[in-house]
C-alpha atoms as a PDB file:
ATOM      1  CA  UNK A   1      43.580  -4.713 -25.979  1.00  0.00           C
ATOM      2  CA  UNK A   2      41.647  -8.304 -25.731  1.00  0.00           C
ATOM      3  CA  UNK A   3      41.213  -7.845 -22.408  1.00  0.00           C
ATOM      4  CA  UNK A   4      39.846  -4.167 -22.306  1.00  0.00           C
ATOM      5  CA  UNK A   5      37.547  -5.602 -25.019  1.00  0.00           C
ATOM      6  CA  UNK A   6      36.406  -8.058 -22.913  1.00  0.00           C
ATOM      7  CA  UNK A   7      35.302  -6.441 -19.951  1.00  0.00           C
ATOM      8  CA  UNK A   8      33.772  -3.946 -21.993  1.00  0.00           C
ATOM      9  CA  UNK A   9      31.929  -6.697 -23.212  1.00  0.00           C
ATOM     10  CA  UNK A  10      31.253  -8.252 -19.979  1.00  0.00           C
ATOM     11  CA  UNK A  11      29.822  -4.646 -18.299  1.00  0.00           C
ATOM     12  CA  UNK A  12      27.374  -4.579 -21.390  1.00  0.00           C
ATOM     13  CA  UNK A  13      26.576  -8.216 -20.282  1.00  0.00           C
ATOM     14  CA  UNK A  14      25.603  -7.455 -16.886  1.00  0.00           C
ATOM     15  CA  UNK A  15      24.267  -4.191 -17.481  1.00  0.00           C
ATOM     16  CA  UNK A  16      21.480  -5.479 -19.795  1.00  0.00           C
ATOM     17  CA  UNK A  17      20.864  -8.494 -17.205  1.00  0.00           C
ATOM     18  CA  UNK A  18      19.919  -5.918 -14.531  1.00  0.00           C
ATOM     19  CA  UNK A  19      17.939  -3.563 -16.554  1.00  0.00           C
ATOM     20  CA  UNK A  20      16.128  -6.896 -17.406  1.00  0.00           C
ATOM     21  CA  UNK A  21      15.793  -7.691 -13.616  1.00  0.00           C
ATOM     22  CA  UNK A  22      14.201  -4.112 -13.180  1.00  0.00           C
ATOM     23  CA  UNK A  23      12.373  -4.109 -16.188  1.00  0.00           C
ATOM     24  CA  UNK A  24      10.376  -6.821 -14.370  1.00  0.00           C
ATOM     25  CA  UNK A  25      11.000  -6.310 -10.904  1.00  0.00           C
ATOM     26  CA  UNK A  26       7.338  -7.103 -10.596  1.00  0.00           C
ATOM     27  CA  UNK A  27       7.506 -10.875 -11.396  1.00  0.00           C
ATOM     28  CA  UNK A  28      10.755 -11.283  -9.645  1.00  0.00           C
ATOM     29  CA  UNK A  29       8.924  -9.810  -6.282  1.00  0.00           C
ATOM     30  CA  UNK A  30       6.046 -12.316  -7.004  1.00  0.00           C
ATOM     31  CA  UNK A  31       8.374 -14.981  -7.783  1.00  0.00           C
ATOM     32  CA  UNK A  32       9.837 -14.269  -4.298  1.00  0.00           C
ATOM     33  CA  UNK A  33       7.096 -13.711  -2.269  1.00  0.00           C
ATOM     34  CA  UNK A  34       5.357 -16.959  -3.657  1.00  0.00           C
ATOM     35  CA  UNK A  35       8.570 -18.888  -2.629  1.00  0.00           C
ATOM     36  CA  UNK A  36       8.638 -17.331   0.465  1.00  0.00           C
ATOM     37  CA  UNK A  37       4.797 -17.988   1.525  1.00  0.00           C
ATOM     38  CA  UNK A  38       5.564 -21.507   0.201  1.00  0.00           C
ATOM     39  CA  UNK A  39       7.557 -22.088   2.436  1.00  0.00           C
ATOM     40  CA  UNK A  40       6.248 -19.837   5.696  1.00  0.00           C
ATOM     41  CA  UNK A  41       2.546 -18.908   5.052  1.00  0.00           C
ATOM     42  CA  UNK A  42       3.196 -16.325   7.895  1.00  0.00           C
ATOM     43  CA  UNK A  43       6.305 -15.026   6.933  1.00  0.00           C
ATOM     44  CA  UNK A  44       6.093 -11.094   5.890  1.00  0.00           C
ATOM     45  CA  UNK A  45       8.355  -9.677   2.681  1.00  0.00           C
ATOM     46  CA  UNK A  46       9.125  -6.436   2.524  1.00  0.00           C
ATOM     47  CA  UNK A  47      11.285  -4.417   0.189  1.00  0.00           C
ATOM     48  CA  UNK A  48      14.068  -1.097   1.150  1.00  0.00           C
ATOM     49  CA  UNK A  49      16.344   0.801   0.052  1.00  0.00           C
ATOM     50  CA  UNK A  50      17.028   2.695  -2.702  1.00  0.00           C
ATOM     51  CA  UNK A  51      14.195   0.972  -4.771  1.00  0.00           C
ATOM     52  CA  UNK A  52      11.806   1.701  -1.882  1.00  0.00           C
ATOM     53  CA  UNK A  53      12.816   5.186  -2.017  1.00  0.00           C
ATOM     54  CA  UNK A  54      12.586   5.318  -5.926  1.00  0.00           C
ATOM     55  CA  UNK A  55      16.371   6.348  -6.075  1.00  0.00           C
ATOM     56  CA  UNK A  56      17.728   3.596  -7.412  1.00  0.00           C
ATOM     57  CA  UNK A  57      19.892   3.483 -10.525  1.00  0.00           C
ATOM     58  CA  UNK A  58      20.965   0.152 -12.555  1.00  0.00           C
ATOM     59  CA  UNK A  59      23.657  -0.347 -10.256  1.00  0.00           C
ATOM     60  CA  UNK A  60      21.321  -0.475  -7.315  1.00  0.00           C
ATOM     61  CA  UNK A  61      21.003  -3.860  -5.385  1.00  0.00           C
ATOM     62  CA  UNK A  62      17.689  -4.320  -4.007  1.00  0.00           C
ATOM     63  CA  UNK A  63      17.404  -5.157  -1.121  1.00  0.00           C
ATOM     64  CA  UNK A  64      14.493  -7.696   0.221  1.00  0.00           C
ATOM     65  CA  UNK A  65      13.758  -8.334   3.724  1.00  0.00           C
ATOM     66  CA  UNK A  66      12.057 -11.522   4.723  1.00  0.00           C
ATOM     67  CA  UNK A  67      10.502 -12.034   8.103  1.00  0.00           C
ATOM     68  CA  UNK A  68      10.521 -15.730   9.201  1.00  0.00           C
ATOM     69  CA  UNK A  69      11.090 -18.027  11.659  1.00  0.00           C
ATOM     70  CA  UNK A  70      12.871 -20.523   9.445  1.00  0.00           C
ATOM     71  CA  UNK A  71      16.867 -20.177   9.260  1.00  0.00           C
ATOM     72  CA  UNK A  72      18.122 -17.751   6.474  1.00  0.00           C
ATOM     73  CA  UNK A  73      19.648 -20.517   4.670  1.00  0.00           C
ATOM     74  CA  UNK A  74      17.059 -22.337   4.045  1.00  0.00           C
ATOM     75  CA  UNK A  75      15.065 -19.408   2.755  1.00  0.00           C
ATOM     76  CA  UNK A  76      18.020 -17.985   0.563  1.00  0.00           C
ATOM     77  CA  UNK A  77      18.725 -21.123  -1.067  1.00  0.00           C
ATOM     78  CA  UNK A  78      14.871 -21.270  -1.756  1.00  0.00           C
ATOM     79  CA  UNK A  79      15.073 -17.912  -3.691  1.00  0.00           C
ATOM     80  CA  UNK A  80      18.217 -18.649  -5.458  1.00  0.00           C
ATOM     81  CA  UNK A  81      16.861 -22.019  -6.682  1.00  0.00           C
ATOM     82  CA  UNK A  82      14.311 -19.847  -8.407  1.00  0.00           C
ATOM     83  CA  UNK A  83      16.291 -17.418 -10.136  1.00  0.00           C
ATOM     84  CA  UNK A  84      16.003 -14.780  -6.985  1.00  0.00           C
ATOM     85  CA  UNK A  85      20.092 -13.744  -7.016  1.00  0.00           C
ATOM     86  CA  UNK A  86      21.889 -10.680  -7.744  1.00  0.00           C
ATOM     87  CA  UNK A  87      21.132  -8.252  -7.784  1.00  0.00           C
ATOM     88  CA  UNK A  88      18.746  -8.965  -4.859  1.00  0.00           C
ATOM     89  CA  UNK A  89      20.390  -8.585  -1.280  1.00  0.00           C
ATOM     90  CA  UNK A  90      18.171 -10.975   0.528  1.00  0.00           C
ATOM     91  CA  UNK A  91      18.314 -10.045   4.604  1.00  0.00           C
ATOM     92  CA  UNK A  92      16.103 -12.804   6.594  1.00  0.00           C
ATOM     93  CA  UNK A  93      15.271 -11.517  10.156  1.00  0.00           C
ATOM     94  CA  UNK A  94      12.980 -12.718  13.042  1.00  0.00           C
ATOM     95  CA  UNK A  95       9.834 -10.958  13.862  1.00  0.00           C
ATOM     96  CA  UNK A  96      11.299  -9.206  16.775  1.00  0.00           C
ATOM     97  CA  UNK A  97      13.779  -7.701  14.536  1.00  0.00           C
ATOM     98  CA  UNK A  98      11.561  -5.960  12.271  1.00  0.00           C
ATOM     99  CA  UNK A  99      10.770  -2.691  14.274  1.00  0.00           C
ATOM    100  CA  UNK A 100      14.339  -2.300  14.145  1.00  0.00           C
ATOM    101  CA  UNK A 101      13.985  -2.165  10.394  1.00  0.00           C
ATOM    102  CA  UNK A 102      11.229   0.380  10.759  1.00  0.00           C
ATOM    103  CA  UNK A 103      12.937   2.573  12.680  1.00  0.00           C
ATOM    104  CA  UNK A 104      15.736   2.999   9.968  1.00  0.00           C
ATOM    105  CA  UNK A 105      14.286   2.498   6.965  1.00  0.00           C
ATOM    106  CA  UNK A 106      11.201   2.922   4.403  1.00  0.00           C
ATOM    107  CA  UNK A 107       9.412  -0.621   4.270  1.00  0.00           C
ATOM    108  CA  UNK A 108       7.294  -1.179   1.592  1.00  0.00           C
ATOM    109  CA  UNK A 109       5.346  -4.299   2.144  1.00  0.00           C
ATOM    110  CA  UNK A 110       5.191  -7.103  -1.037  1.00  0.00           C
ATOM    111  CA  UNK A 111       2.001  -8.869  -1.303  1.00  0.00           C
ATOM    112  CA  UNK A 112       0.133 -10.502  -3.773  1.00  0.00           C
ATOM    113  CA  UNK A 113      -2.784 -12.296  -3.652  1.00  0.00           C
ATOM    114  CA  UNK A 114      -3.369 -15.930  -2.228  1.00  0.00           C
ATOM    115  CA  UNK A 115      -3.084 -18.915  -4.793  1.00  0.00           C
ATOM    116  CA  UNK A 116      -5.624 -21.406  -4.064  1.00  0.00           C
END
């Protein structure tokens, strides 16, 4: 019975975490795309999906495309150091690769405007 409590417990726990996440999806995008441009002023962020398409539900990842030279691993670890983790589903691509993305997908493009 403990244990049922307990992940009860721990689904109400996570639950509230992501409605907080989408609650401010807004700072979390700037948070991400200010990373990003930190480190590639050229690189492009882009978000799809089921958020793009307004269908998503609290359950939802969302799913943020980055468009960069620099290796995904240096970029991921960027955005987790600064609290950009799950529920984001972080997909780092080339330029080249992005039409591919188009093709398949609704893009909405994240931008915010330049710190000086």
């Amino acid at each position: 019975m403990r244990c049922l409590w307990l992940s009860e417990r721990l689904l109400i726990e996570e639950a509230k975490r992501r409605a907080e996440i989408y609650e401010n999806l807004l700072s979390y995008l700037k948070t991400a795309y200010y990373v990003v441009k930190g480190l590639d002023k050229n690189a492009e962020i882009y978000i799809f999906g089921s958020v793009a398409d307004k269908r998503n539900l609290i359950s939802s990842d969302i799913d943020l495309l980055v468009v960069t030279d620099l290796p995904p691993e240096i970029v991921i670890a960027k955005l987790w150091e600064n609290g950009i983790t799950d529920p984001f589903e972080i997909h780092v691509v080339k330029s080249e690769t992005l039409n591919l993305y188009k093709q398949r997908t609704k893009l909405e493009k994240v931008e915010f405007p330049v710190r000086t």
